[in-house]
C-alpha atoms as a PDB file:
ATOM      1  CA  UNK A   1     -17.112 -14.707  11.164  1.00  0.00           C
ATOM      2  CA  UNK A   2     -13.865 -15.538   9.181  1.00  0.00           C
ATOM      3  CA  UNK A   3     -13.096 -13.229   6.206  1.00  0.00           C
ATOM      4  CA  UNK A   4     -12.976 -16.520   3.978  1.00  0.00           C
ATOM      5  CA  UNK A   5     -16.761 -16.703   5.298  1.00  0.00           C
ATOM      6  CA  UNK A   6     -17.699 -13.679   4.581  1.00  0.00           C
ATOM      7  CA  UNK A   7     -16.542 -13.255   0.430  1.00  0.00           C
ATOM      8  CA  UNK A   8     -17.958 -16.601   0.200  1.00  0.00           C
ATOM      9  CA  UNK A   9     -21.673 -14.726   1.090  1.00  0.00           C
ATOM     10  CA  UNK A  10     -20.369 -11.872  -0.956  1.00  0.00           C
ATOM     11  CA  UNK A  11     -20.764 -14.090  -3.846  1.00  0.00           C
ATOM     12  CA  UNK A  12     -23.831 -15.380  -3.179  1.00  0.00           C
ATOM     13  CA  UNK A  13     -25.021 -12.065  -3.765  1.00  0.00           C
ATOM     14  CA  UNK A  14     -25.443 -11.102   0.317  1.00  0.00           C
ATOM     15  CA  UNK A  15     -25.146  -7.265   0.495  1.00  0.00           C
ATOM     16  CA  UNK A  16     -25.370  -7.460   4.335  1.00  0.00           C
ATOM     17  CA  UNK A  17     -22.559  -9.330   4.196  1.00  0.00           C
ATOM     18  CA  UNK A  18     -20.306  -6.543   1.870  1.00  0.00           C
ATOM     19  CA  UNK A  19     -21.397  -4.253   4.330  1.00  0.00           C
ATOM     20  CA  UNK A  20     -19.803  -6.030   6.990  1.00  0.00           C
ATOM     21  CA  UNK A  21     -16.514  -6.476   4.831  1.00  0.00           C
ATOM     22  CA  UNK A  22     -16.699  -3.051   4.028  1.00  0.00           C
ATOM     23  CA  UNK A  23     -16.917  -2.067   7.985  1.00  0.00           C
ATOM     24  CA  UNK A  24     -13.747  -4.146   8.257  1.00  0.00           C
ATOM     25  CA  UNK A  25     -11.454  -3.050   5.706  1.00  0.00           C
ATOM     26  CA  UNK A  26     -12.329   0.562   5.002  1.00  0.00           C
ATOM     27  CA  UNK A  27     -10.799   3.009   7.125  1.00  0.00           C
ATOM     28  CA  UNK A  28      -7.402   0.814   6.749  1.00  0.00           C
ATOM     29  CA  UNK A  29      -7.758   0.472   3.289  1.00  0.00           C
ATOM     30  CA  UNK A  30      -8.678   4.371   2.747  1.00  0.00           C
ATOM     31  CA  UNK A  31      -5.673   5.074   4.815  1.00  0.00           C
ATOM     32  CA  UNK A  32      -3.065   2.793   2.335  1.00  0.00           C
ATOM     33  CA  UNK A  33      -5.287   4.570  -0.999  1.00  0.00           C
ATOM     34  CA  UNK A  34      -4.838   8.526   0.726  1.00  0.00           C
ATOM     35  CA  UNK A  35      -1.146   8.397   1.136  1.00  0.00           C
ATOM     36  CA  UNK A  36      -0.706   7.747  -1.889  1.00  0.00           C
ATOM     37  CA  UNK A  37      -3.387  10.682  -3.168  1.00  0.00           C
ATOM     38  CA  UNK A  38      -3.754  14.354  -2.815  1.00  0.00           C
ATOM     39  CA  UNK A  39      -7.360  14.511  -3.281  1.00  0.00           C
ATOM     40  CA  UNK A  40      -9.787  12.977  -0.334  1.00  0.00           C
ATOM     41  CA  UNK A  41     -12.437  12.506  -3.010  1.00  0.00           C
ATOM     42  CA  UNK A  42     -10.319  10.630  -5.473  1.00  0.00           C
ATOM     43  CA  UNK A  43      -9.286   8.306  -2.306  1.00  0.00           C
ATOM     44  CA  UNK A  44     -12.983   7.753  -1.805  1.00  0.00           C
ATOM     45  CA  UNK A  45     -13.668   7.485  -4.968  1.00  0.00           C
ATOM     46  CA  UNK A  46     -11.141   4.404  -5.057  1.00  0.00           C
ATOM     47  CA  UNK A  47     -12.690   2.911  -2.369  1.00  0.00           C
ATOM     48  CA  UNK A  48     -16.010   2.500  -4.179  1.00  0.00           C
ATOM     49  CA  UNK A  49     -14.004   0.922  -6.758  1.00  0.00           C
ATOM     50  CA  UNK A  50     -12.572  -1.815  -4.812  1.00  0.00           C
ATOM     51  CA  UNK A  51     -15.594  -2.575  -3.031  1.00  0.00           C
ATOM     52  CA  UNK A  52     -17.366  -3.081  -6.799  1.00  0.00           C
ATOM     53  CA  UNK A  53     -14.679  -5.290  -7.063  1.00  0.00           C
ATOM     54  CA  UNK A  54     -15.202  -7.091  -4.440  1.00  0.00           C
ATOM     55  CA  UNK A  55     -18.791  -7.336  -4.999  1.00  0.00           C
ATOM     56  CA  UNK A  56     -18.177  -8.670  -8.699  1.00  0.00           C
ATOM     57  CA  UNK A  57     -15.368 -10.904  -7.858  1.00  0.00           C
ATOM     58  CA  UNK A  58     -16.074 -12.271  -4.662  1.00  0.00           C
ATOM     59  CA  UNK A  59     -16.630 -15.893  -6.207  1.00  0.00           C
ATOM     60  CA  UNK A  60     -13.013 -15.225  -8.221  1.00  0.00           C
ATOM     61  CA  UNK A  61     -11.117 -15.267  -4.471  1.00  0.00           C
ATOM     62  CA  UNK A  62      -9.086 -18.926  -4.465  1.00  0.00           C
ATOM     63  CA  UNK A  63      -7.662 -18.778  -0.889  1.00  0.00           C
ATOM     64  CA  UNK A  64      -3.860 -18.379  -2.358  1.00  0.00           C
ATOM     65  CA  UNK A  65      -3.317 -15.479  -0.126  1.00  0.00           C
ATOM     66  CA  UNK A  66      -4.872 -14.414   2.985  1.00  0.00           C
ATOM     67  CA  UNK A  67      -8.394 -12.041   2.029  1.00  0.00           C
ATOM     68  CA  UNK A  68      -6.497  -9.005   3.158  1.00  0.00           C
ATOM     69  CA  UNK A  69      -3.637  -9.414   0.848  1.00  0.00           C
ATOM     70  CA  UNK A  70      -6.106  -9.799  -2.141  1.00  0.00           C
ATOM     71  CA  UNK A  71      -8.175  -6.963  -0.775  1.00  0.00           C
ATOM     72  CA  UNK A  72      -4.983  -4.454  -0.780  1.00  0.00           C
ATOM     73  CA  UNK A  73      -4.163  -5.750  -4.183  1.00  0.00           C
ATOM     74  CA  UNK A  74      -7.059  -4.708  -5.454  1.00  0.00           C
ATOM     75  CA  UNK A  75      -6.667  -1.349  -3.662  1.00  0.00           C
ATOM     76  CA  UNK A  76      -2.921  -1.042  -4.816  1.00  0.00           C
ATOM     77  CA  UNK A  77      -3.659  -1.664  -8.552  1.00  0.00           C
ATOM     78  CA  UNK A  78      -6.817   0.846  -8.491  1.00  0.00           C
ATOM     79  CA  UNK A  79      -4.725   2.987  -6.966  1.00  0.00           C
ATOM     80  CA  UNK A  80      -1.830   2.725  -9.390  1.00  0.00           C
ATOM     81  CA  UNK A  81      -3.719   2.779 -12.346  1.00  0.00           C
ATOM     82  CA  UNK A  82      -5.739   6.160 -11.277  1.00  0.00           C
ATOM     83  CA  UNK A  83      -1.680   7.156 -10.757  1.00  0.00           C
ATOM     84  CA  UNK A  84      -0.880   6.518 -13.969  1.00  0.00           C
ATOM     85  CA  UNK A  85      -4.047   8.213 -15.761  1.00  0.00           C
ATOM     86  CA  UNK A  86      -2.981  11.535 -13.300  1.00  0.00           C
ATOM     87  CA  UNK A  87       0.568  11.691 -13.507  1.00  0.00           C
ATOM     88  CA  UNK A  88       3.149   9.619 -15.181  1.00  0.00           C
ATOM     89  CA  UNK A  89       5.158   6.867 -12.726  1.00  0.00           C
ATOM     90  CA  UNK A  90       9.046   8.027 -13.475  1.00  0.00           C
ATOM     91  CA  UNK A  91      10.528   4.596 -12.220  1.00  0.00           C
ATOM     92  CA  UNK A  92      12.206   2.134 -14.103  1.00  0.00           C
ATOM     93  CA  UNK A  93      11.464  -1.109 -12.840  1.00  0.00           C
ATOM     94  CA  UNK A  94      15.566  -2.516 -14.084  1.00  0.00           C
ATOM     95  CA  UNK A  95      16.604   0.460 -12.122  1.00  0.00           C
ATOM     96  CA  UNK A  96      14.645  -0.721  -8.668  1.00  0.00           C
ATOM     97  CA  UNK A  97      15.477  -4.484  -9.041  1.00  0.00           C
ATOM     98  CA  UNK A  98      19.600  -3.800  -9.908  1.00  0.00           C
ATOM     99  CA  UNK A  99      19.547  -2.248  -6.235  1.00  0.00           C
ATOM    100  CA  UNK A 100      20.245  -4.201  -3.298  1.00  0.00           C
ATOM    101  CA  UNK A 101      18.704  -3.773   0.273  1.00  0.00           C
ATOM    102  CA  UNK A 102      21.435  -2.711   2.643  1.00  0.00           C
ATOM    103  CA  UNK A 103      19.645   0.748   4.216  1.00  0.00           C
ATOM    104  CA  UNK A 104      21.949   1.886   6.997  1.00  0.00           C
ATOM    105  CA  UNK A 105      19.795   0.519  10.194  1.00  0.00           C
ATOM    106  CA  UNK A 106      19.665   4.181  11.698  1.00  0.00           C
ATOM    107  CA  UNK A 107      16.878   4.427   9.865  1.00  0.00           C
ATOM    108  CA  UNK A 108      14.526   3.427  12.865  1.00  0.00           C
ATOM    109  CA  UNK A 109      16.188   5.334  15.028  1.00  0.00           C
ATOM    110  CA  UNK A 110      15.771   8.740  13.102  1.00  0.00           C
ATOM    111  CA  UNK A 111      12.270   7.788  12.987  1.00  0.00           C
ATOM    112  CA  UNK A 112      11.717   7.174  16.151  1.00  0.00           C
ATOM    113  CA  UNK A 113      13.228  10.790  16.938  1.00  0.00           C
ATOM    114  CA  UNK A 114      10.157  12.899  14.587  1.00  0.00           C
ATOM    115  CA  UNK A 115       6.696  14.008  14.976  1.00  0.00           C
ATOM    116  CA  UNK A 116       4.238  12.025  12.787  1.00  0.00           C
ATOM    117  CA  UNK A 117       3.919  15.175  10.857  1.00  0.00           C
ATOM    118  CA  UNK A 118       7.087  15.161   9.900  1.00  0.00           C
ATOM    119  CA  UNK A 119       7.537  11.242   8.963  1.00  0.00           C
ATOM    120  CA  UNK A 120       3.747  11.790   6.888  1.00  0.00           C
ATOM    121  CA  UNK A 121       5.386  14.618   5.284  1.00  0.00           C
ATOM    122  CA  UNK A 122       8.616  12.554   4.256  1.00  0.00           C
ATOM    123  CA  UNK A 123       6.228   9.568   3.137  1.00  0.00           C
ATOM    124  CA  UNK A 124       4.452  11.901   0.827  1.00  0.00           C
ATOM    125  CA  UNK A 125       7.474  12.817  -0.908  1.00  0.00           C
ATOM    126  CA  UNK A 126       8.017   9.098  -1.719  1.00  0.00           C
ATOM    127  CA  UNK A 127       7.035   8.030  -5.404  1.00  0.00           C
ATOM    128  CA  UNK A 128       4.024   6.066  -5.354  1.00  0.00           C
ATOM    129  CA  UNK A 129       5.793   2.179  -5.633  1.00  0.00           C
ATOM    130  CA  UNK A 130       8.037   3.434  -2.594  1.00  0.00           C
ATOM    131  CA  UNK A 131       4.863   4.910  -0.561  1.00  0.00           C
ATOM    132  CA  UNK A 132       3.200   1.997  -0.834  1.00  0.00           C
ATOM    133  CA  UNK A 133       6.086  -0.645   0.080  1.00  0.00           C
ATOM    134  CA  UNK A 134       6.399   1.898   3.237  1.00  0.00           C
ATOM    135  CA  UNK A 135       2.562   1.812   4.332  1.00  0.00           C
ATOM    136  CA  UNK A 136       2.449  -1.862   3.704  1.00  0.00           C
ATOM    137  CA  UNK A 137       5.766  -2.809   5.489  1.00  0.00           C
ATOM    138  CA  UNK A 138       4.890  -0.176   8.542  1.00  0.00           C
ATOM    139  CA  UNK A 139       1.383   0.945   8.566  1.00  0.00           C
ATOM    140  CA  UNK A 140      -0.261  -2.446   8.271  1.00  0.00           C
ATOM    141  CA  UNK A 141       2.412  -5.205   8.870  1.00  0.00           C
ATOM    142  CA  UNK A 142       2.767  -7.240   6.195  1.00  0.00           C
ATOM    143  CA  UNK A 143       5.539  -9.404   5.528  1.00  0.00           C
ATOM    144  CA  UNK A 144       7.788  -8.842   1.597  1.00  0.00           C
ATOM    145  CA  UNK A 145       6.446 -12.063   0.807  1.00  0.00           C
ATOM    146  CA  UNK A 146       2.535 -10.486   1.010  1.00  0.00           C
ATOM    147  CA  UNK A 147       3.575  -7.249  -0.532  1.00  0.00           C
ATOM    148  CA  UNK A 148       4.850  -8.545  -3.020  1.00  0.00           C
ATOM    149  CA  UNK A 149       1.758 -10.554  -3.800  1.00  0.00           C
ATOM    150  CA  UNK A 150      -0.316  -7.361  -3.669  1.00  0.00           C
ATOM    151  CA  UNK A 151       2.078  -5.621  -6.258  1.00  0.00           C
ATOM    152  CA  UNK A 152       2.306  -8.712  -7.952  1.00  0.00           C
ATOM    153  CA  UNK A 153       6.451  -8.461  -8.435  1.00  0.00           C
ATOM    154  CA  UNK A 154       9.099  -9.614  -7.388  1.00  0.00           C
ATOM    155  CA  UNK A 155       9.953 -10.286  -3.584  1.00  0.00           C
ATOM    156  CA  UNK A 156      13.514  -8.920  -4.579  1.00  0.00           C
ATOM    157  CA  UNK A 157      11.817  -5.693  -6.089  1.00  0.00           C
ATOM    158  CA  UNK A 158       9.859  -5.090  -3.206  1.00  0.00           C
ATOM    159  CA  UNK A 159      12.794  -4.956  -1.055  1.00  0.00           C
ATOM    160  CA  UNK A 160      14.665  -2.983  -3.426  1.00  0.00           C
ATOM    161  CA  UNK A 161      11.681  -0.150  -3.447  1.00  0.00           C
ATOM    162  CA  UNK A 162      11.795  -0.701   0.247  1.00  0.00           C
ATOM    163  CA  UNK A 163      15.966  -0.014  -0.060  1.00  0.00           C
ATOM    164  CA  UNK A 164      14.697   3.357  -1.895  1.00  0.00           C
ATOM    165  CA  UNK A 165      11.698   4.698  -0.095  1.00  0.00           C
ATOM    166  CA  UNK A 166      14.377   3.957   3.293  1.00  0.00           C
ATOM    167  CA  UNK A 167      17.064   5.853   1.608  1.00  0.00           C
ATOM    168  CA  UNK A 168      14.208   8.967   1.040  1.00  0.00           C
ATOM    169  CA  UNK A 169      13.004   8.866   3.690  1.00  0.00           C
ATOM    170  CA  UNK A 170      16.739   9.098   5.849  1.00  0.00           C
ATOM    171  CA  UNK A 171      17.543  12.105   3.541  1.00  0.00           C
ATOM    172  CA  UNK A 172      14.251  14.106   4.129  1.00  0.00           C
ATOM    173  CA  UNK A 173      13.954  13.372   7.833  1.00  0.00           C
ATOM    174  CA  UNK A 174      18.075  14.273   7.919  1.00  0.00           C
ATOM    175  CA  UNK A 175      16.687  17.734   6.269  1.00  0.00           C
ATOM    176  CA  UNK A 176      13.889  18.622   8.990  1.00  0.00           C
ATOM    177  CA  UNK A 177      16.665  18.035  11.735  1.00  0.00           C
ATOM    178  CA  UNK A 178      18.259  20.710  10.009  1.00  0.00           C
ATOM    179  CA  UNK A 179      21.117  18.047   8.976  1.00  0.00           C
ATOM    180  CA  UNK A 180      22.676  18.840   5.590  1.00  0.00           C
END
């Protein structure tokens, strides 16, 4: 059954049907909520959240986007606000958008060359915006154009945050080859 399907039983008040979403979409969307928290609770916690959300505002979903991008916007801006009531976000959103994206393409390659340890510990170290451009752009494969739909900004400011989490993430892999 199509996703479309699915929110469209959602709203008609059909919990067997949010459990089925919720099979779907959880362990990805945990995944996408935990890198960008410490806590394993306060990731679950979050997940709750969205799924209320979804339960609520099933009827609300207008087919703009695809159901996953509205799903992970949801997640992102749960996730961002619980950020912002934890810790305060240090970026400056003229900063990020005055940047352009011209990361030095070795960037794969030095990638390529680490453990998964080591590129988890380097996307931890992002800030939050960054992590999240990285998970989405990597971890589940969406295009700027959905990303930027998620974080509801600019396509340009997505690819500057994905100019900055790149640039990171080449200076902290750099470190753990013992590179100066």
């Amino acid at each position: 059954m199509e996703d479309v399907q699915v929110l469209s039983m959602i709203a008609g008040g059909d919990q067997q049907a949010l459990a089925e979403f919720y099979n779907r979409y959880e362990s990805r969307l945990y995944r996408f909520i935990k890198s960008k928290l410490p806590d394993y609770f306060e990731a679950a916690d979050i997940i709750n959240e969205v799924f209320l959300e979804v339960w609520h505002k099933a009827a609300s979903f207008q087919q703009r986007s695809k159901v996953s991008t509205w799903l992970f916007s949801i997640a992102y801006f749960k996730t961002v606000d619980h950020l912002r009531k934890t810790r305060p976000d240090n970026l400056s959103a003229e900063q990020l958008e005055s940047i352009e994206d011209d990361a030095p393409a070795a960037l794969s390659g030095l990638i390529q060359q680490q453990t998964a340890d080591q590129v988890h510990h380097c996307i931890e170290t992002l800030k939050p915006d960054h992590q999240s451009v990285m998970q989405l752009t990597f971890f589940e494969e969406l295009s700027y154009k959905e990303i930027a739909e998620i974080m509801q900004c600019p396509e340009n400011t997505v690819k500057t945050r994905m100019f900055h989490a790149k640039q990171a993430m080449k200076k902290c892999l750099h470190r753990l080859l013992g590179g100066v």
